[in-house]
Structure formats: structure tokens, C-alpha cells
PDB file of N, CA and C in Angstrom:
ATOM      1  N   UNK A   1      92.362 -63.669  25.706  1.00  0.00           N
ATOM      2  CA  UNK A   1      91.250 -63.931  24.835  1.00  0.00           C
ATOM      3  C   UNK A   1      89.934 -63.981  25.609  1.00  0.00           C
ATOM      4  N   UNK A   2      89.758 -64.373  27.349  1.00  0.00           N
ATOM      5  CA  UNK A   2      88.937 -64.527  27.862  1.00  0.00           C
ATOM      6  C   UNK A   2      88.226 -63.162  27.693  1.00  0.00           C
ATOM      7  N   UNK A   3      89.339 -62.241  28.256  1.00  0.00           N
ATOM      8  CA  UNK A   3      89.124 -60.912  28.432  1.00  0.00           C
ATOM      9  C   UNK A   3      88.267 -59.929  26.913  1.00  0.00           C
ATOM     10  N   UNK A   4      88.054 -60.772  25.820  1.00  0.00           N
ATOM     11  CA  UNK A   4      87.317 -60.113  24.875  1.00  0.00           C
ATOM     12  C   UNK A   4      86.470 -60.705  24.600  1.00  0.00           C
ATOM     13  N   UNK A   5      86.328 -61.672  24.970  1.00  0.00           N
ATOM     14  CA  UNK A   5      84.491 -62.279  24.817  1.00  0.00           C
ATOM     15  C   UNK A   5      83.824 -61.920  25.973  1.00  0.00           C
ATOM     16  N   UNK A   6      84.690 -61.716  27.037  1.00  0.00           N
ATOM     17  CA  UNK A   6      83.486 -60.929  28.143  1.00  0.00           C
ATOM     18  C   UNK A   6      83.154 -59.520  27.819  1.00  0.00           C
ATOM     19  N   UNK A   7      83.411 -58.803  27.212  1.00  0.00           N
ATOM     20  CA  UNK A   7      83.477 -57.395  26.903  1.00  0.00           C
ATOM     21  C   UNK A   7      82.929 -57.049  25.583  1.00  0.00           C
ATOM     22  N   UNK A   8      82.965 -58.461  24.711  1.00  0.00           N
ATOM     23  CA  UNK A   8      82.336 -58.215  23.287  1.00  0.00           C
ATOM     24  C   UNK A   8      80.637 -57.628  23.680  1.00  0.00           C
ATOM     25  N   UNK A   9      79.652 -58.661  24.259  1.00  0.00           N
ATOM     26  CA  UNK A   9      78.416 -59.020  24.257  1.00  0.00           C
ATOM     27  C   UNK A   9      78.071 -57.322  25.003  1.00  0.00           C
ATOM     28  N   UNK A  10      78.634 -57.108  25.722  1.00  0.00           N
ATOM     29  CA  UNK A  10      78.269 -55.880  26.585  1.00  0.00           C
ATOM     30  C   UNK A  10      78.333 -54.673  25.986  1.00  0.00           C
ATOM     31  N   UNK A  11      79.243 -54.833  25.256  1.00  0.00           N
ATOM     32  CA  UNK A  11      80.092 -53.674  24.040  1.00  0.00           C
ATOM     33  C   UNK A  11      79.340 -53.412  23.299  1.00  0.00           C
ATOM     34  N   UNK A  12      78.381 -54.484  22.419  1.00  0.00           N
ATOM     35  CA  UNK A  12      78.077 -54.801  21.403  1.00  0.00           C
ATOM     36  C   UNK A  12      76.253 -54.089  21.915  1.00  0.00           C
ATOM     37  N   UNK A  13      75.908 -54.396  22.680  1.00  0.00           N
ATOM     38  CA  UNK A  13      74.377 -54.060  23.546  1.00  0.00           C
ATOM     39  C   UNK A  13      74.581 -52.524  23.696  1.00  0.00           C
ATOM     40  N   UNK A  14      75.632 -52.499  24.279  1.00  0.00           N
ATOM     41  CA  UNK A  14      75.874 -50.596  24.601  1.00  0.00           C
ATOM     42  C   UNK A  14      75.830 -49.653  23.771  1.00  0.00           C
ATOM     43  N   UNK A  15      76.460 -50.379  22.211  1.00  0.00           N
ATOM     44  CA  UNK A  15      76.783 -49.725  21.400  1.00  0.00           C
ATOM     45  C   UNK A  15      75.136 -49.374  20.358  1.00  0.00           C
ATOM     46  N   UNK A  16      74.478 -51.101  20.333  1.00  0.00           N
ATOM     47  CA  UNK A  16      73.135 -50.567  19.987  1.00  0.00           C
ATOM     48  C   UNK A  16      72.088 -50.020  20.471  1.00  0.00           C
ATOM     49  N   UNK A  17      72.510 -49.672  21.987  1.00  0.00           N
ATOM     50  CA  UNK A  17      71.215 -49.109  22.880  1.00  0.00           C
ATOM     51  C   UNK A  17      71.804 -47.448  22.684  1.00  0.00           C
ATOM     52  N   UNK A  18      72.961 -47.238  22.393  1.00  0.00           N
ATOM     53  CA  UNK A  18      73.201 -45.786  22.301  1.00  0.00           C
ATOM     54  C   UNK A  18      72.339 -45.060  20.761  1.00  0.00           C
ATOM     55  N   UNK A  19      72.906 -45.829  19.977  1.00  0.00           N
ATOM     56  CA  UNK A  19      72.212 -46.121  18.454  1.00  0.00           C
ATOM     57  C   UNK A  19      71.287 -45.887  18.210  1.00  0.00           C
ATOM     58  N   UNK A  20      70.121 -46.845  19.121  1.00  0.00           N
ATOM     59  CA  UNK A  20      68.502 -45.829  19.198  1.00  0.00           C
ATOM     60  C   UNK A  20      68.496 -45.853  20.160  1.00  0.00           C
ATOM     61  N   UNK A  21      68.752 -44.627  20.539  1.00  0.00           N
ATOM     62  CA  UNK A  21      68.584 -43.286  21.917  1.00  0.00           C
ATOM     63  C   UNK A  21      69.010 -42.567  20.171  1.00  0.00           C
ATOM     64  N   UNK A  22      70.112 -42.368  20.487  1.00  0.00           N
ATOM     65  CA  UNK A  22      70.118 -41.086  19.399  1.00  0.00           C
ATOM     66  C   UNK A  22      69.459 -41.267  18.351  1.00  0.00           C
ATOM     67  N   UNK A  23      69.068 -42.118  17.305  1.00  0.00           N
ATOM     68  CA  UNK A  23      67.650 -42.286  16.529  1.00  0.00           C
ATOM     69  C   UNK A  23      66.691 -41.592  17.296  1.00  0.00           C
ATOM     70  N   UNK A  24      65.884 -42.164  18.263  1.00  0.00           N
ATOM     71  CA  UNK A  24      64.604 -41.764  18.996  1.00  0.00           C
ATOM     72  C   UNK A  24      65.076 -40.113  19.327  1.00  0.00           C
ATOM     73  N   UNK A  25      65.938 -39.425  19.951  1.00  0.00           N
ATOM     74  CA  UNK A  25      66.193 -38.163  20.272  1.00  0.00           C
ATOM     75  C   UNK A  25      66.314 -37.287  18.784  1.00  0.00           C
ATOM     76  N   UNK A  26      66.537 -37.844  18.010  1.00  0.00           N
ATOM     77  CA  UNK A  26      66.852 -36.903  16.569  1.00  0.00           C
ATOM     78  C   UNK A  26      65.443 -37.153  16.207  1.00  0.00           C
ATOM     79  N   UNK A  27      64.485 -37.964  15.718  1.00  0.00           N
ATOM     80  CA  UNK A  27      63.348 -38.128  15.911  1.00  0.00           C
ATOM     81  C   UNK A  27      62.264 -37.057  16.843  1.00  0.00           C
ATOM     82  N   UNK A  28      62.375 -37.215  17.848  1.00  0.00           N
ATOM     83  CA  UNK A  28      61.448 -36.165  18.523  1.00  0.00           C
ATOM     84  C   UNK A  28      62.091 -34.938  18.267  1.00  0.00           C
ATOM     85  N   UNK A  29      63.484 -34.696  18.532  1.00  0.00           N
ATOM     86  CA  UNK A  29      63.663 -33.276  18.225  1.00  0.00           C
ATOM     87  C   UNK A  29      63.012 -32.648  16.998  1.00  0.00           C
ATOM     88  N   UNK A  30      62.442 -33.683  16.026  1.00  0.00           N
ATOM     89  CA  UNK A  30      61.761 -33.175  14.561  1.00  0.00           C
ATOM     90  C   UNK A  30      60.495 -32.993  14.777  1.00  0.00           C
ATOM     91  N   UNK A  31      59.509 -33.711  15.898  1.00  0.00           N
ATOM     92  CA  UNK A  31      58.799 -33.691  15.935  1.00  0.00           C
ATOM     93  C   UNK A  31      57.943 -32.499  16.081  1.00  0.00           C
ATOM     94  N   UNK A  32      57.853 -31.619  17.054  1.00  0.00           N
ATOM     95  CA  UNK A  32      57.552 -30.497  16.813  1.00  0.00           C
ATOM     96  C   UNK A  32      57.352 -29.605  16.117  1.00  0.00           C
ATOM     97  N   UNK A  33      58.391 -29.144  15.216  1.00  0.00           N
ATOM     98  CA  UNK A  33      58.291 -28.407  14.253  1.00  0.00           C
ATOM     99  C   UNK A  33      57.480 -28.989  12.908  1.00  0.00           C
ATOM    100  N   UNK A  34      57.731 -30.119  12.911  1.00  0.00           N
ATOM    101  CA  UNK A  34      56.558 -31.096  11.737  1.00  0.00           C
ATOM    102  C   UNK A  34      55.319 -31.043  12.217  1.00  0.00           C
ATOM    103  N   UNK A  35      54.889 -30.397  13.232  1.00  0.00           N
ATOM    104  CA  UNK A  35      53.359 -30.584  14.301  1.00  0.00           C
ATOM    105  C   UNK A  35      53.274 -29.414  13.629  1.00  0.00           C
ATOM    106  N   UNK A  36      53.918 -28.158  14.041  1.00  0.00           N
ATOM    107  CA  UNK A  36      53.717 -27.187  14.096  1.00  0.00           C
ATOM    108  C   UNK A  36      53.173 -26.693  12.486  1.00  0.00           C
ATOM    109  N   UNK A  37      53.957 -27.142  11.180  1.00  0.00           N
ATOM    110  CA  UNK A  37      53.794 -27.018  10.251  1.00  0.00           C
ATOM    111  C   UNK A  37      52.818 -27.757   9.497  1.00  0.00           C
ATOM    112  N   UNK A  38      52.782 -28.964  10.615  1.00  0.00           N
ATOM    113  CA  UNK A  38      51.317 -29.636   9.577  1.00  0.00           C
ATOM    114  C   UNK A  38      50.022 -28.556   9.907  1.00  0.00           C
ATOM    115  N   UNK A  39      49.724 -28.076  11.223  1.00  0.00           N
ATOM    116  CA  UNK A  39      48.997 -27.704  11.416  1.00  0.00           C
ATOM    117  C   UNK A  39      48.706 -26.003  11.176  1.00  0.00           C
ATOM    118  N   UNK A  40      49.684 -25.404  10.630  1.00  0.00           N
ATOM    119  CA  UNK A  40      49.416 -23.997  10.081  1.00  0.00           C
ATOM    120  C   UNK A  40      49.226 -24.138   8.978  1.00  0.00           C
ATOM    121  N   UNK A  41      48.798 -25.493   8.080  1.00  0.00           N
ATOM    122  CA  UNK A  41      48.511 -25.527   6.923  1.00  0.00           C
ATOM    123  C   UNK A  41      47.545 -26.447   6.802  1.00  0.00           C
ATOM    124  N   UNK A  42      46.740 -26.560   7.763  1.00  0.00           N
ATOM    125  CA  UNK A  42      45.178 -26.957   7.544  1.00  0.00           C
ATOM    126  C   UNK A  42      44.555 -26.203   7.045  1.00  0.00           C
ATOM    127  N   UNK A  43      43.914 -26.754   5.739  1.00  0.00           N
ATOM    128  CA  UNK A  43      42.421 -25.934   5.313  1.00  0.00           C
ATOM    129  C   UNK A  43      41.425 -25.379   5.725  1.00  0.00           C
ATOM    130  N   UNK A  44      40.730 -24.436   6.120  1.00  0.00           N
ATOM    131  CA  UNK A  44      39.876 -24.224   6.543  1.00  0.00           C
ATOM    132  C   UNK A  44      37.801 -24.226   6.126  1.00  0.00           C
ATOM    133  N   UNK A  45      37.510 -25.723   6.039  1.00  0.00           N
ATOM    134  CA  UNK A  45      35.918 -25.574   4.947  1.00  0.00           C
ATOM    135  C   UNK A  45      35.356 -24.388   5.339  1.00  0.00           C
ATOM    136  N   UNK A  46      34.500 -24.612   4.880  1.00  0.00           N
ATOM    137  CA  UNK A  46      33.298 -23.541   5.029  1.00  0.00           C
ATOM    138  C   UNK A  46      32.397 -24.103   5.839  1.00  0.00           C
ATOM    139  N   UNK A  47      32.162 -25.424   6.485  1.00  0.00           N
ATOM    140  CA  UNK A  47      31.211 -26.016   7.158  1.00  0.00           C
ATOM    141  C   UNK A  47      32.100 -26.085   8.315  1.00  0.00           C
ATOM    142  N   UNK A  48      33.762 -26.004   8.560  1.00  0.00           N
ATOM    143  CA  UNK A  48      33.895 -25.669   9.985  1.00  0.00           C
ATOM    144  C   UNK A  48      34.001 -24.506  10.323  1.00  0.00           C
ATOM    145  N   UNK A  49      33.883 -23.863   8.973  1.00  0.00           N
ATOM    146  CA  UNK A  49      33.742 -21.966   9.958  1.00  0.00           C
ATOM    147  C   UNK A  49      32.264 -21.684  10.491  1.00  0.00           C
ATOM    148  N   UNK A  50      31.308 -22.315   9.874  1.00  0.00           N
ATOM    149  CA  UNK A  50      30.152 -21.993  10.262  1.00  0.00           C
ATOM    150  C   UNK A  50      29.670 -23.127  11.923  1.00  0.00           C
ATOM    151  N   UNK A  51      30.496 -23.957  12.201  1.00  0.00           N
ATOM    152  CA  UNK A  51      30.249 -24.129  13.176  1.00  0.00           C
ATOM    153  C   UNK A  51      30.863 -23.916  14.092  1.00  0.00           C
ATOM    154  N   UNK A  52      31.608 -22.704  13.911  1.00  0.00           N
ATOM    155  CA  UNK A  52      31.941 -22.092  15.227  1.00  0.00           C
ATOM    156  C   UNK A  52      30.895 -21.539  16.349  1.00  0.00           C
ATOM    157  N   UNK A  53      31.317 -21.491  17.390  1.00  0.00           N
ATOM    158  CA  UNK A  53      30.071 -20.658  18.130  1.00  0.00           C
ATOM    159  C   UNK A  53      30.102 -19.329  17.657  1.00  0.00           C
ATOM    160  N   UNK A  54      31.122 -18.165  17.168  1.00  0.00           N
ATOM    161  CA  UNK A  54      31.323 -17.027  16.900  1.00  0.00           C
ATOM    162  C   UNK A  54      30.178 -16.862  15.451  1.00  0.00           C
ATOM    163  N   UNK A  55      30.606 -17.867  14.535  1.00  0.00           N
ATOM    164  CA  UNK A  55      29.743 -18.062  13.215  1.00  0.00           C
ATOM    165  C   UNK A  55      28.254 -17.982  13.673  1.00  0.00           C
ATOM    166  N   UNK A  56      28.037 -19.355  14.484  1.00  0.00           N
ATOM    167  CA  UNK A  56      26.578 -19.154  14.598  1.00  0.00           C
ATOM    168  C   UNK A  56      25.786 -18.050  14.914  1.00  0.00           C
ATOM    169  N   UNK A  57      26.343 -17.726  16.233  1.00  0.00           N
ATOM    170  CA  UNK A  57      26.060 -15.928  16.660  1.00  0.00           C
ATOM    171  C   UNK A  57      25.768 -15.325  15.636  1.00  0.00           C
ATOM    172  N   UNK A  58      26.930 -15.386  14.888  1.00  0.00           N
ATOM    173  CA  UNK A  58      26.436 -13.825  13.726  1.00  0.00           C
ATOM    174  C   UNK A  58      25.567 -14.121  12.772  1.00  0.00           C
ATOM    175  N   UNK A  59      25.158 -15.711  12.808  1.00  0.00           N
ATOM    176  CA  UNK A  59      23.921 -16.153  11.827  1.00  0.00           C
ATOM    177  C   UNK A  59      22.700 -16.077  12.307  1.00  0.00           C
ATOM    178  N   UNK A  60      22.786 -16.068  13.708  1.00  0.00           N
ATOM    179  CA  UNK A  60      20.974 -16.282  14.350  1.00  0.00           C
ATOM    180  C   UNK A  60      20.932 -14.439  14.554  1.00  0.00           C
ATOM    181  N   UNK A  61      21.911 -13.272  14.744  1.00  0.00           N
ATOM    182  CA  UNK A  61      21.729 -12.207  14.264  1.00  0.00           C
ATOM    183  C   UNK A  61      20.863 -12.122  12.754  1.00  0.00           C
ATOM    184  N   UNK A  62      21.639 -12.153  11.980  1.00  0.00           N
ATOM    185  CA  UNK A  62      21.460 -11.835  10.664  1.00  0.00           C
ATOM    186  C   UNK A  62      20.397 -12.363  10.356  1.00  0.00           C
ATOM    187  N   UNK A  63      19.671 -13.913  11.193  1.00  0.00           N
ATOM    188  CA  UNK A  63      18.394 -14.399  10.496  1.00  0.00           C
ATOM    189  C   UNK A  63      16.948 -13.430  11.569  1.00  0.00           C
ATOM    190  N   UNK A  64      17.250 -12.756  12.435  1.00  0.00           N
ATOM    191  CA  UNK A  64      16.664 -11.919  13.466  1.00  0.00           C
ATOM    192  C   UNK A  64      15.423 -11.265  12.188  1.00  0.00           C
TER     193      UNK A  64
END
């Protein structure tokens, strides 16, 4: 009986530190592709196209 209360507490820690590791690893493995997709579906205004440097260029042309 000694022999399973020394082995419970350790058992029991191992078993929830494995628990989240694999939470946290299934987690980031998502992460990326949720980056990737939030950001090919940003809007684009009309007040950040015009402040591009490329935009401005072709505006201080056109106001020439």
C-alpha cells in the first residue's frame, strides 16, 4: 500500500503536465493557419490604399 501512495502524487502530476503539453501543442499547431486566414481576409479601405507610398506617387503625378 506504501508502494501506491508514493507513485499516486507523481502519476497524477505526470499525467496532467502531459495533458497540457498536448492542449498547448494542438493549440499552436492551429495557430498558423488561423493567422494566415485571418489575414487574407482583411479589408482593404480606401484611406489605406491611398496611403501607400506607391498611391501617393501616382497622386502627386496626376496633381502635376
Amino acid at each position: 500500500m506504501k508502494t501506491l501512495k508514493f507513485w499516486t502524487a507523481p502519476a497524477i502530476f505526470t499525467a496532467l503536465w502531459i495533458s497540457a503539453m498536448a492542449f498547448t501543442l494542438s493549440e499552436l499547431a492551429t495557430l498558423a493557419p488561423s493567422l494566415r486566414s485571418i489575414g487574407a481576409q482583411a479589408p482593404q479601405s480606401r484611406e489605406s490604399k491611398l496611403h501607400s507610398p506607391e498611391a501617393r506617387r501616382q497622386a502627386a503625378r496626376r496633381d502635376r
